[in-house]
Protein backbone atom coordinates (compact mmCIF):
# COMPACT_ATOMS: atom_id res chain seq x y z
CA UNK A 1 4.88 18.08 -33.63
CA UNK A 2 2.31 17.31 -36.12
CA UNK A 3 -0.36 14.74 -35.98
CA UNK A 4 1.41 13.52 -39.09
CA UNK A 5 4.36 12.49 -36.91
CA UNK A 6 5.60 9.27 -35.11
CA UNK A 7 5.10 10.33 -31.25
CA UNK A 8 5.25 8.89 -28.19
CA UNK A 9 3.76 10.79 -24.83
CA UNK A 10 4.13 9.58 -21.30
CA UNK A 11 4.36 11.81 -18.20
CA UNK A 12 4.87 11.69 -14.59
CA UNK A 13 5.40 8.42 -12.98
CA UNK A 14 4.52 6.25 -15.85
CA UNK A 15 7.32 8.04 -17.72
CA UNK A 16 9.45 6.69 -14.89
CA UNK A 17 7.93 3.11 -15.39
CA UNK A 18 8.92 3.12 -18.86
CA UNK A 19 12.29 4.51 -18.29
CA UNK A 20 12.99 1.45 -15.92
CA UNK A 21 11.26 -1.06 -18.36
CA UNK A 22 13.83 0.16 -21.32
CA UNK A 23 16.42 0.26 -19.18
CA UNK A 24 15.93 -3.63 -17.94
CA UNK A 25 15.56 -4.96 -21.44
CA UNK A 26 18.76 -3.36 -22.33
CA UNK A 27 20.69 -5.03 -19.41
CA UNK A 28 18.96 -8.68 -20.84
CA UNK A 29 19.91 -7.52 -24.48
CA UNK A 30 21.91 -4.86 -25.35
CA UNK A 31 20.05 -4.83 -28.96
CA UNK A 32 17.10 -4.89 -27.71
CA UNK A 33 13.97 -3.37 -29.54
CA UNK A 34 10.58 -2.22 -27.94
CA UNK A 35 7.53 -2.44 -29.24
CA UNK A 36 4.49 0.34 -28.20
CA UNK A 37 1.25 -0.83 -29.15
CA UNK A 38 -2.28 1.67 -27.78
CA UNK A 39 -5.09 -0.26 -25.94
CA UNK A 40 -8.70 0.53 -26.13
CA UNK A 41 -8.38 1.25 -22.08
CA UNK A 42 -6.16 4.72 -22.68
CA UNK A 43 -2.85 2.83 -22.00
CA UNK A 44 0.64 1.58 -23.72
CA UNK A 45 1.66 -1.45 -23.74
CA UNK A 46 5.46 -1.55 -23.73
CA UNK A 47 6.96 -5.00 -25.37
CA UNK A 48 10.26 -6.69 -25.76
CA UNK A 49 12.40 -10.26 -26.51
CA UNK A 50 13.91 -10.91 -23.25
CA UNK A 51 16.71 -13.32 -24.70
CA UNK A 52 15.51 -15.89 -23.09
CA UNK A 53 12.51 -17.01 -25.44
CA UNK A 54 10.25 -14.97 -23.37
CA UNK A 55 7.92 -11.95 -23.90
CA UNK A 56 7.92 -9.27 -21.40
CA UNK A 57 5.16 -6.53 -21.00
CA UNK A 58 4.06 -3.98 -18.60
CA UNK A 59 1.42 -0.75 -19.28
CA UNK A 60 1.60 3.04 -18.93
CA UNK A 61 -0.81 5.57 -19.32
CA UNK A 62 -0.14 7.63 -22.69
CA UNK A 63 -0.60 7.84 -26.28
CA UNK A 64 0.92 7.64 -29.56
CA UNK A 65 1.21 7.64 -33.30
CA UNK A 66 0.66 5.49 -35.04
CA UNK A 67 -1.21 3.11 -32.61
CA UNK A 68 1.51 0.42 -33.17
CA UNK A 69 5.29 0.82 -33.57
CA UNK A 70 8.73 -0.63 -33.09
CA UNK A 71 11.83 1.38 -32.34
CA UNK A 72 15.37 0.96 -30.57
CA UNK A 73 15.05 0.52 -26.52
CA UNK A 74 18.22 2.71 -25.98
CA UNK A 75 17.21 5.31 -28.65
CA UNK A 76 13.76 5.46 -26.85
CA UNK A 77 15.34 5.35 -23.27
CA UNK A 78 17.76 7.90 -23.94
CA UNK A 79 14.97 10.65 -24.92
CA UNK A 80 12.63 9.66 -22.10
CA UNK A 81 15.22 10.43 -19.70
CA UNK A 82 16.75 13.40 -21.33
CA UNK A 83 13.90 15.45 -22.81
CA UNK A 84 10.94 17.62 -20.80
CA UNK A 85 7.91 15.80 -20.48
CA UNK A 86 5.54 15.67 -23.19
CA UNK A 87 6.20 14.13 -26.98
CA UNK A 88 9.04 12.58 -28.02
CA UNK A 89 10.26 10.96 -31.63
CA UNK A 90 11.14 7.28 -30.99
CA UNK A 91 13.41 7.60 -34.11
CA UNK A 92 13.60 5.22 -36.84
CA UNK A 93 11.11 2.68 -37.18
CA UNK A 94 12.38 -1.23 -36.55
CA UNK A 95 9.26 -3.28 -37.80
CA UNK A 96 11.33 -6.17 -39.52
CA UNK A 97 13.12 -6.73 -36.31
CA UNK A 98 9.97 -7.79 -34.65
CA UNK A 99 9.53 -11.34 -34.81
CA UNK A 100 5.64 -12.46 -34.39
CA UNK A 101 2.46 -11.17 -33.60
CA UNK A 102 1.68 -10.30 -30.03
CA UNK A 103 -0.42 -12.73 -27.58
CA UNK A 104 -4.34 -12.10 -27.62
CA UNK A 105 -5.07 -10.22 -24.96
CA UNK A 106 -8.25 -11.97 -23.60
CA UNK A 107 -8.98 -15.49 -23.28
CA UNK A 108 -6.23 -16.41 -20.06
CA UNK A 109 -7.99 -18.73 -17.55
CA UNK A 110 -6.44 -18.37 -13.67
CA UNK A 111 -4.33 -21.65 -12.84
CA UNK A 112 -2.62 -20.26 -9.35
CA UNK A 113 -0.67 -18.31 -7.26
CA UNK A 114 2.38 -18.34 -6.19
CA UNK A 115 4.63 -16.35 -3.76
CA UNK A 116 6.84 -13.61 -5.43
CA UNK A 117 9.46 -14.53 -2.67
CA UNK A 118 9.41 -18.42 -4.13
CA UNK A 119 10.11 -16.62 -7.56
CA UNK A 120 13.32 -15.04 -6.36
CA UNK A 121 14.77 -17.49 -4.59
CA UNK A 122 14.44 -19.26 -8.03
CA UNK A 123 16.18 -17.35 -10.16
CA UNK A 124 19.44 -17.07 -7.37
CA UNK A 125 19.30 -20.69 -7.38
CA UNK A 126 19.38 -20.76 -11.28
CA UNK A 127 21.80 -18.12 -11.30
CA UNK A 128 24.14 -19.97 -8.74
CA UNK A 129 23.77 -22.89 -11.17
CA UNK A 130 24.48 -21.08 -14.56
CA UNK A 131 27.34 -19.42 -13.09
CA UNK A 132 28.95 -22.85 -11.98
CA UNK A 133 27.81 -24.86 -15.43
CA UNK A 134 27.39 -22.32 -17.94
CA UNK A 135 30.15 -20.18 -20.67
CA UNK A 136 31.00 -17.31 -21.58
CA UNK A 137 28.04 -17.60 -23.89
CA UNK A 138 25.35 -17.23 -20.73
CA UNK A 139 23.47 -20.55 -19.01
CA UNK A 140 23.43 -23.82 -20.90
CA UNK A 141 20.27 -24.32 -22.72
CA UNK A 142 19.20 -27.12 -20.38
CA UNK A 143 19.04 -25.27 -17.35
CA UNK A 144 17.21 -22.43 -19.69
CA UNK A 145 14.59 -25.50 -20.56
CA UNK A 146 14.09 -27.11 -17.15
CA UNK A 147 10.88 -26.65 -15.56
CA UNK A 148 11.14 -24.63 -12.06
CA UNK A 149 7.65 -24.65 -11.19
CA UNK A 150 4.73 -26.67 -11.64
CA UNK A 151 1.11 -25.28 -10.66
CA UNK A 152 -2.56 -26.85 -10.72
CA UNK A 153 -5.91 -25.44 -10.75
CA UNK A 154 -8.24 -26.12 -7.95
CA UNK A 155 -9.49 -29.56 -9.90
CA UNK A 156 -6.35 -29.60 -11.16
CA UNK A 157 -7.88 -29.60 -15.10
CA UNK A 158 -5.37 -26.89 -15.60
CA UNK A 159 -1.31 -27.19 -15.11
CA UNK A 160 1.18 -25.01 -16.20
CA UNK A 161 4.95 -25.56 -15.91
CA UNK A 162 7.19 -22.95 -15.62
CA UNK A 163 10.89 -22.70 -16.86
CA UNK A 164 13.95 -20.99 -15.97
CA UNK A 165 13.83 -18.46 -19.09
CA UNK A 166 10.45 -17.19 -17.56
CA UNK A 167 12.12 -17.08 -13.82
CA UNK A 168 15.01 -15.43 -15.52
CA UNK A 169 12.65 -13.09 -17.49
CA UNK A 170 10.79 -12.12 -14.43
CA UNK A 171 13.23 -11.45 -12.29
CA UNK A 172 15.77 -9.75 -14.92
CA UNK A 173 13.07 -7.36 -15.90
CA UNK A 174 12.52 -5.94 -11.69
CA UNK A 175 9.20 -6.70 -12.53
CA UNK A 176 9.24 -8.33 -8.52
CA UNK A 177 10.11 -5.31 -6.02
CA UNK A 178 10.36 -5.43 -2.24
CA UNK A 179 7.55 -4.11 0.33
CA UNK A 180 8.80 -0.87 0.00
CA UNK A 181 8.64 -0.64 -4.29
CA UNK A 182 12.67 -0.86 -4.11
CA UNK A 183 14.30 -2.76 -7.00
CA UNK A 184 14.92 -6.75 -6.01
CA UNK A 185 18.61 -7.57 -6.84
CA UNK A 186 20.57 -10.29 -6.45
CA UNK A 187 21.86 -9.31 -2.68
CA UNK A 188 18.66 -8.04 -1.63
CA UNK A 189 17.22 -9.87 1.63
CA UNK A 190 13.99 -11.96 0.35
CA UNK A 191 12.21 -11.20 3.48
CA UNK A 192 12.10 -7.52 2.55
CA UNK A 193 9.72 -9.11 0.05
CA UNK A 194 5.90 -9.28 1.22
CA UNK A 195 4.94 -13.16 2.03
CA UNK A 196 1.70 -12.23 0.48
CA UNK A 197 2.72 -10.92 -2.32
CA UNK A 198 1.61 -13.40 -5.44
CA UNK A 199 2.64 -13.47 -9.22
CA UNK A 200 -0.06 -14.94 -10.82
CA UNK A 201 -0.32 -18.04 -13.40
CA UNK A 202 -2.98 -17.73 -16.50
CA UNK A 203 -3.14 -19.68 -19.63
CA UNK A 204 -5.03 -19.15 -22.63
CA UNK A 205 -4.55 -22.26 -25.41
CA UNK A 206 -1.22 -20.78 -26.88
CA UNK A 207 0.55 -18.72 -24.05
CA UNK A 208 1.46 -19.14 -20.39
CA UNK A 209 1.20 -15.94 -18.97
CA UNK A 210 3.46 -14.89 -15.90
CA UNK A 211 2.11 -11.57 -13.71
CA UNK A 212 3.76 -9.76 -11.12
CA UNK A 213 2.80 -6.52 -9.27
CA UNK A 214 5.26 -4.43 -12.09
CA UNK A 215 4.89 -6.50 -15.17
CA UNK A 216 4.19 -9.85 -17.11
CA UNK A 217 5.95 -12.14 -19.14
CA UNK A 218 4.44 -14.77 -21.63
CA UNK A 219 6.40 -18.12 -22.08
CA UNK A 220 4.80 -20.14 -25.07
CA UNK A 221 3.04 -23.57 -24.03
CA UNK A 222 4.50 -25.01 -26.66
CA UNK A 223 8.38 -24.09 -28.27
CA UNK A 224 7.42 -24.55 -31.73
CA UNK A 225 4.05 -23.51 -31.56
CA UNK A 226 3.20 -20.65 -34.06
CA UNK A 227 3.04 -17.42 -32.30
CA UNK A 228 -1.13 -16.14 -31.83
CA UNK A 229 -2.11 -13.13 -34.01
CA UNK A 230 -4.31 -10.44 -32.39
């Protein structure tokens, strides 16, 4: 494969990671597109549109060309998992189906943390409710909108409020995994989760930024605030 070429190399247990990434934002959106985008640290930063308004991240180590790109999550998935390691094409390249610039990387301030358990028992709760209230057509937008979760900063200058789509995102994504790294689903026993495990609230001006131990999601501070260019 020539330098020329689109490429995308990931090996061992980050190839893994990114197999499991692709293969969670499929479940949330079946036309889902990924974005890869190289850091100046040596690692890729895999992105997608959850469905639910919400950006979703996590990081593996590898490289690419060209340093930023957009292709199909199942096209990508499917030659992760079937080809030997080393470079793969990540086929045709979707850059008008990428809506927005991604969050700045710097400038997040640490509001709190919270227990990873307390996210999960969340989302059933919201899933309990969206499966008595919603359609055919997924939740109703208002339980999407409500705000789950509230956290302050020590002198409480910073709050962020967190809503179901970000819970949803989270969870949907297996960014939260039990003690023993096993996938969290829906009939998993919360106490196989670590009490001390945290996902972590930041904010910058623009972005609310959600971390767990596998992955982030961003949920904008504002709905119709322009999204924040690099």
């Amino acid at each position: 494969m020539s330098v020329d070429e689109r490429f995308v190399s990931i090996s061992g247990s980050d190839r893994t990671d990114a197999i499991a990434f692709l293969a969670h934002a499929q479940r949330l959106d079946d036309a889902a597109v990924v974005r890869l985008a190289s850091r100046p640290d040596g690692l890729i930063a895999l992105w997608t549109h959850t469905g639910f308004d919400v950006l979703a991240t996590r990081s593996v180590v590898g490289s690419m060309a060209p340093d930023d790109l957009v292709c199909d999550a199942a096209a990508l998935h499917a030659v992760l998992s079937s080809e030997a390691p080393g470079p793969v094409d990540p086929g045709f390249g979707l850059d008008s189906a990428w809506r927005g610039a991604l969050p700045a990387r710097a400038g997040y301030r640490h509001v709190d943390d919270v227990p990873a358990r307390s996210v999960v028992e969340l989302s059933r709760e919201g899933a309990r409710v969206a499966r008595s209230e919603g359609s055919a057509h997924g939740p109703a937008t208002g339980l999407l909108d409500q705000n789950v979760l509230s956290v302050s900063g020590d002198d409480e200058s910073l709050t962020a409020s967190i809503t179901m789509r970000s819970v949803f995102a989270l969870t949907g994504m297996g960014f939260i995994r039990d003690a023993d790294g096993r996938a969290v689903t829906e009939t998993s026993e919360t106490d196989r989760i670590d009490p001390q495990e945290p996902v972590r609230i930041r904010l910058s001006p623009s972005w609310i930024r959600i971390d767990a131990r596998f992955g982030s999601v961003y949920q904008r501070r504002h709905r119709d605030l322009s999204v924040s260019v690099l």
